[in-house]
C-alpha atoms as a PDB file:
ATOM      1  CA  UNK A   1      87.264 100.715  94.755  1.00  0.00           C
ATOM      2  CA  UNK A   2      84.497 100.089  97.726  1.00  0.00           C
ATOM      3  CA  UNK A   3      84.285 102.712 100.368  1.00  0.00           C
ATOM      4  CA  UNK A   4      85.903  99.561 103.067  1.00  0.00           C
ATOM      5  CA  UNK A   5      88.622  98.904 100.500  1.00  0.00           C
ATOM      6  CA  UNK A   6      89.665 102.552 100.227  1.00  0.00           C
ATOM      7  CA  UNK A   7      89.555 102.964 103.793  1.00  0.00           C
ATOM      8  CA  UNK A   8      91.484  99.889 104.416  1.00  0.00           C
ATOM      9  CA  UNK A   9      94.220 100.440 101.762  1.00  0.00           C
ATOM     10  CA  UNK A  10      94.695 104.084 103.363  1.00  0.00           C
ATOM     11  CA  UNK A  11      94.666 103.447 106.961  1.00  0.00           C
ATOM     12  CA  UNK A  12      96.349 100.088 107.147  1.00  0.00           C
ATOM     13  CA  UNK A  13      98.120  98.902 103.962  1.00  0.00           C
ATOM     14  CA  UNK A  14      99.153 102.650 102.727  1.00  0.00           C
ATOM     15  CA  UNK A  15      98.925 105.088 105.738  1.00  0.00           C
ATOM     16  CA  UNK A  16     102.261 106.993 105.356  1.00  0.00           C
ATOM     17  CA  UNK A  17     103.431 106.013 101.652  1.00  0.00           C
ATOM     18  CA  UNK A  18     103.872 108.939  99.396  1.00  0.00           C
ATOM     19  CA  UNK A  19     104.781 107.075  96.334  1.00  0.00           C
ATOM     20  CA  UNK A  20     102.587 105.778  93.653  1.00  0.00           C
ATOM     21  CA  UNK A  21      99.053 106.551  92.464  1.00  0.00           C
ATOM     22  CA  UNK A  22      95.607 106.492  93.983  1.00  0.00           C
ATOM     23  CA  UNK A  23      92.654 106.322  92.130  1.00  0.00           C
ATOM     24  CA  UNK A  24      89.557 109.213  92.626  1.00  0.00           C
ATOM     25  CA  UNK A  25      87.623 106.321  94.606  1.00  0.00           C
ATOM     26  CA  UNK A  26      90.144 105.950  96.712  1.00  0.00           C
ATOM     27  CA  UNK A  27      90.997 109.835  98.036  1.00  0.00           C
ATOM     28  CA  UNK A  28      87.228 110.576  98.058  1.00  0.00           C
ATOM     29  CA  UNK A  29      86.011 107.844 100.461  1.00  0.00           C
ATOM     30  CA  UNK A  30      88.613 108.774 102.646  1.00  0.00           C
ATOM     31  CA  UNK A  31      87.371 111.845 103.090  1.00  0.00           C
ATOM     32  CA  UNK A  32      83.787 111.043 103.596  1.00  0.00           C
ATOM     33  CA  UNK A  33      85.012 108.632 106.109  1.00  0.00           C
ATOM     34  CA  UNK A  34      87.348 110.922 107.867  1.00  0.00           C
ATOM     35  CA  UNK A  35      84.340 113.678 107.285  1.00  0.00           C
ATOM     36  CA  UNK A  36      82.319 110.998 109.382  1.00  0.00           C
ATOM     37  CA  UNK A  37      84.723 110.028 111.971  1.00  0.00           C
ATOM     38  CA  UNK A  38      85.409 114.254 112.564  1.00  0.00           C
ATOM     39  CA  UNK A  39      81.722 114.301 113.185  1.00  0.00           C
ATOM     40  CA  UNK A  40      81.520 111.730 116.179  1.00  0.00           C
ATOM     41  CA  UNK A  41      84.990 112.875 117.209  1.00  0.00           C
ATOM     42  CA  UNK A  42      82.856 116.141 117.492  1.00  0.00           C
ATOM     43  CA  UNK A  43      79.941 114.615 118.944  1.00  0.00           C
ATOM     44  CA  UNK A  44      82.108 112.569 121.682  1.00  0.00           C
ATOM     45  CA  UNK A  45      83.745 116.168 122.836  1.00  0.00           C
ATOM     46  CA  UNK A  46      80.689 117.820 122.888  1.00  0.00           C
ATOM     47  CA  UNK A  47      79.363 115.573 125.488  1.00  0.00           C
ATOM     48  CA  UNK A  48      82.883 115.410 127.470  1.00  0.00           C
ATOM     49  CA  UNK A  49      83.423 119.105 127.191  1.00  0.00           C
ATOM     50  CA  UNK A  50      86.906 118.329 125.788  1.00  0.00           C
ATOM     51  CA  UNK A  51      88.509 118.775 122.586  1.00  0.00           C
ATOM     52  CA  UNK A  52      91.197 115.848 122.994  1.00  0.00           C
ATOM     53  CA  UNK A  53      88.799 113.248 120.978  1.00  0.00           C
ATOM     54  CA  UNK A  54      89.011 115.299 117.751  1.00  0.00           C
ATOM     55  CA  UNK A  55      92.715 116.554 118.306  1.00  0.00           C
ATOM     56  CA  UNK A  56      93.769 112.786 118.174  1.00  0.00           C
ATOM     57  CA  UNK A  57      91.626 112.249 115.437  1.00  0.00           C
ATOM     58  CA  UNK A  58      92.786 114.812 113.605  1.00  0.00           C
ATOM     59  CA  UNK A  59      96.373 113.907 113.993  1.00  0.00           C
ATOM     60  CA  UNK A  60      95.635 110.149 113.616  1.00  0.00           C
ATOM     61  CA  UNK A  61      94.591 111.127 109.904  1.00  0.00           C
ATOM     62  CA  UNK A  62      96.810 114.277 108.657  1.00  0.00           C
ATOM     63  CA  UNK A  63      99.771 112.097 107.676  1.00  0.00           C
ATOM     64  CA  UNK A  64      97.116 109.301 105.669  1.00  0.00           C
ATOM     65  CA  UNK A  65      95.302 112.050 104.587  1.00  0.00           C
ATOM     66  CA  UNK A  66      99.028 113.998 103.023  1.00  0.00           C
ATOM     67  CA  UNK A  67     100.115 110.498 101.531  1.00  0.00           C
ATOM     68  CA  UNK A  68      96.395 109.775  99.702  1.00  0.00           C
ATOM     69  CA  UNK A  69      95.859 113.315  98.439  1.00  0.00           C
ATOM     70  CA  UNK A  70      99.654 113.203  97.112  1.00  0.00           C
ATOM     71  CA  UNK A  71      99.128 109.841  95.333  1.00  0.00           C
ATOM     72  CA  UNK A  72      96.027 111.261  93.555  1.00  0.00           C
ATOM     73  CA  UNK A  73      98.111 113.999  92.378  1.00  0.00           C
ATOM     74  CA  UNK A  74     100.336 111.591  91.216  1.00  0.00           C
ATOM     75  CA  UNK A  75      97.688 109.782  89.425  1.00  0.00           C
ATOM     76  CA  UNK A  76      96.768 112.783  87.371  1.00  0.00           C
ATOM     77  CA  UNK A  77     100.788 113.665  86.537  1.00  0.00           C
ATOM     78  CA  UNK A  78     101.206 115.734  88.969  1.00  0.00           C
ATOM     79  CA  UNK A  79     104.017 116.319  92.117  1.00  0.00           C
ATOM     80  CA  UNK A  80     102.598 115.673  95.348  1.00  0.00           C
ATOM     81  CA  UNK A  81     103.874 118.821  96.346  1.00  0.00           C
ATOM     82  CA  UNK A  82     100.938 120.647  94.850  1.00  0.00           C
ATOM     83  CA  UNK A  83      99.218 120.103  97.946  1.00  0.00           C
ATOM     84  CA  UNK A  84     101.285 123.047  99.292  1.00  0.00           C
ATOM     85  CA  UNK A  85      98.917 125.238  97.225  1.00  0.00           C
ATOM     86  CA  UNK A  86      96.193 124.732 100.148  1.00  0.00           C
ATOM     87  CA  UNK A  87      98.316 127.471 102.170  1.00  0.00           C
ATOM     88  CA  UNK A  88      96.563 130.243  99.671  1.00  0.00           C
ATOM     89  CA  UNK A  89      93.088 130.817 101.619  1.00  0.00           C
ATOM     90  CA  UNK A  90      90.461 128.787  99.636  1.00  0.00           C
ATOM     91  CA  UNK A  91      91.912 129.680  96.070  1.00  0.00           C
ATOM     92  CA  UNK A  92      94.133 127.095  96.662  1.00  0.00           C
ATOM     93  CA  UNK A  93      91.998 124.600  98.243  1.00  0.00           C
ATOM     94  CA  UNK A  94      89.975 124.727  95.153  1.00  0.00           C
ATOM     95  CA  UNK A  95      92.590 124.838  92.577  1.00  0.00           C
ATOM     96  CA  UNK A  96      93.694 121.436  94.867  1.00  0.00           C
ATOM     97  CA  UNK A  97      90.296 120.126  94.301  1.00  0.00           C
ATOM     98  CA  UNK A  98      89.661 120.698  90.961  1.00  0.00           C
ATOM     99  CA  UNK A  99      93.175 118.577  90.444  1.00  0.00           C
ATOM    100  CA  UNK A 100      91.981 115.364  93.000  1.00  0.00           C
ATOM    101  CA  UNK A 101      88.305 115.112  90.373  1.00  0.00           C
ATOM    102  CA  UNK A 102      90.544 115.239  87.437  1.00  0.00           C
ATOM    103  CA  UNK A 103      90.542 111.964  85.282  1.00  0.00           C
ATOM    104  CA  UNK A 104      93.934 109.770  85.912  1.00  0.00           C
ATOM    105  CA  UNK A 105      96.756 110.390  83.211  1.00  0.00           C
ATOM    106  CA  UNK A 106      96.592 107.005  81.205  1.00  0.00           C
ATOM    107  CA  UNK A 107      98.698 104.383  81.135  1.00  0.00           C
ATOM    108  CA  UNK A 108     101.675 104.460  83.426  1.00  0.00           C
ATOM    109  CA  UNK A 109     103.198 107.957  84.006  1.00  0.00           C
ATOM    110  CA  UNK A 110     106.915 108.702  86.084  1.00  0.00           C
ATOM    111  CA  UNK A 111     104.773 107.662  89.343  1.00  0.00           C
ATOM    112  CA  UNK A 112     104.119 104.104  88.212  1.00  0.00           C
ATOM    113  CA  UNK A 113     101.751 102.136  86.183  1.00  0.00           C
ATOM    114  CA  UNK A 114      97.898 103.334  86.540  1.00  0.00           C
ATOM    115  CA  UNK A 115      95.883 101.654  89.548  1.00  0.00           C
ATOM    116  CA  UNK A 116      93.540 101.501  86.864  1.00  0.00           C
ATOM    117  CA  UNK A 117      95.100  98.567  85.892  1.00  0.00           C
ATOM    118  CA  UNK A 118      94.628  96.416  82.555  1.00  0.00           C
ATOM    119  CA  UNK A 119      94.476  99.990  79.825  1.00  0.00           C
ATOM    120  CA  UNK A 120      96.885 100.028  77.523  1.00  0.00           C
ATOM    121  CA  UNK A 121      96.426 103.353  75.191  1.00  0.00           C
ATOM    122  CA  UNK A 122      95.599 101.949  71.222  1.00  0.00           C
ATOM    123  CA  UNK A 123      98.042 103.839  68.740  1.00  0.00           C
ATOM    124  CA  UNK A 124      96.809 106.451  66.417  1.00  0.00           C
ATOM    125  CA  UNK A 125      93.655 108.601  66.137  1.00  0.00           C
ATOM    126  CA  UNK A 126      90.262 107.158  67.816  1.00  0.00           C
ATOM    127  CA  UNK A 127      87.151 107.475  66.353  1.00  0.00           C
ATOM    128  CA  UNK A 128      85.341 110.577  67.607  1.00  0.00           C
ATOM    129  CA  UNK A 129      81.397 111.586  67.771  1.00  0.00           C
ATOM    130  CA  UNK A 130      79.950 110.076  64.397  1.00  0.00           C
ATOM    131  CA  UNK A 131      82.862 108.394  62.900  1.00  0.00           C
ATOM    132  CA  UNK A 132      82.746 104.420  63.129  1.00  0.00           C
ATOM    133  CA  UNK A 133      86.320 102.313  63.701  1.00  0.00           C
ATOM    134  CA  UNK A 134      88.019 100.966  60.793  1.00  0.00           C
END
């Protein structure tokens, strides 16, 4: 997923829906977008000497923001709700983070089918390092 689709599908096609799965490409350039628009929000208030640019900012993106990060959770098999674990002071944040880089669970999971799309998982054992496929 480009950084304009990922942006796109979370501020205008997806910006309050909880349900599903997002892929990593899709939480991550959210976030360096929102990182980027925080910035100039920043910049903006500096120059006013007001803090009302990055206060609407900020609540502009904290429900998108909830709805991605939960989908990615989904994506790896996990309940949204696990975002909770951000309360703990930076423990949690990380424990969060080390979920959101985790690979997607394959195939479709109790959240729906992967936005992957197109894997099916092969049945039995796959060849490893040095073995060839029958």
């Amino acid at each position: 997923m480009s950084f304009k689709d990922a942006v796109q599908t979370v501020l205008t096609k997806k910006y309050a829906t909880f349900s599903g799965r997002a892929r990593r490409s899709e939480l991550w350039w959210f976030w360096l977008f929102s990182f980027v628009v925080g910035i100039v929000a920043s910049i903006i208030d500096q120059v006013i000497g007001s803090p009302i640019v990055q206060a609407i900012v900020t609540l502009a993106f904290l429900i998108p923001s909830l709805a991605v990060g939960a989908r990615r959770l989904h994506d790896t098999g996990r309940s949204g709700w696990w975002q909770l674990i951000s309360i703990i002071p930076l423990i949690g944040f990380i424990v969060l983070v080390v979920f959101w880089v985790q690979d997607s669970h394959p195939g479709e999971n109790q959240h729906g089918p992967s936005p992957k799309g197109g894997f099916v998982p092969q049945a039995g054992p796959q060849p490893g390092w040095g073995q060839q496929p029958q």
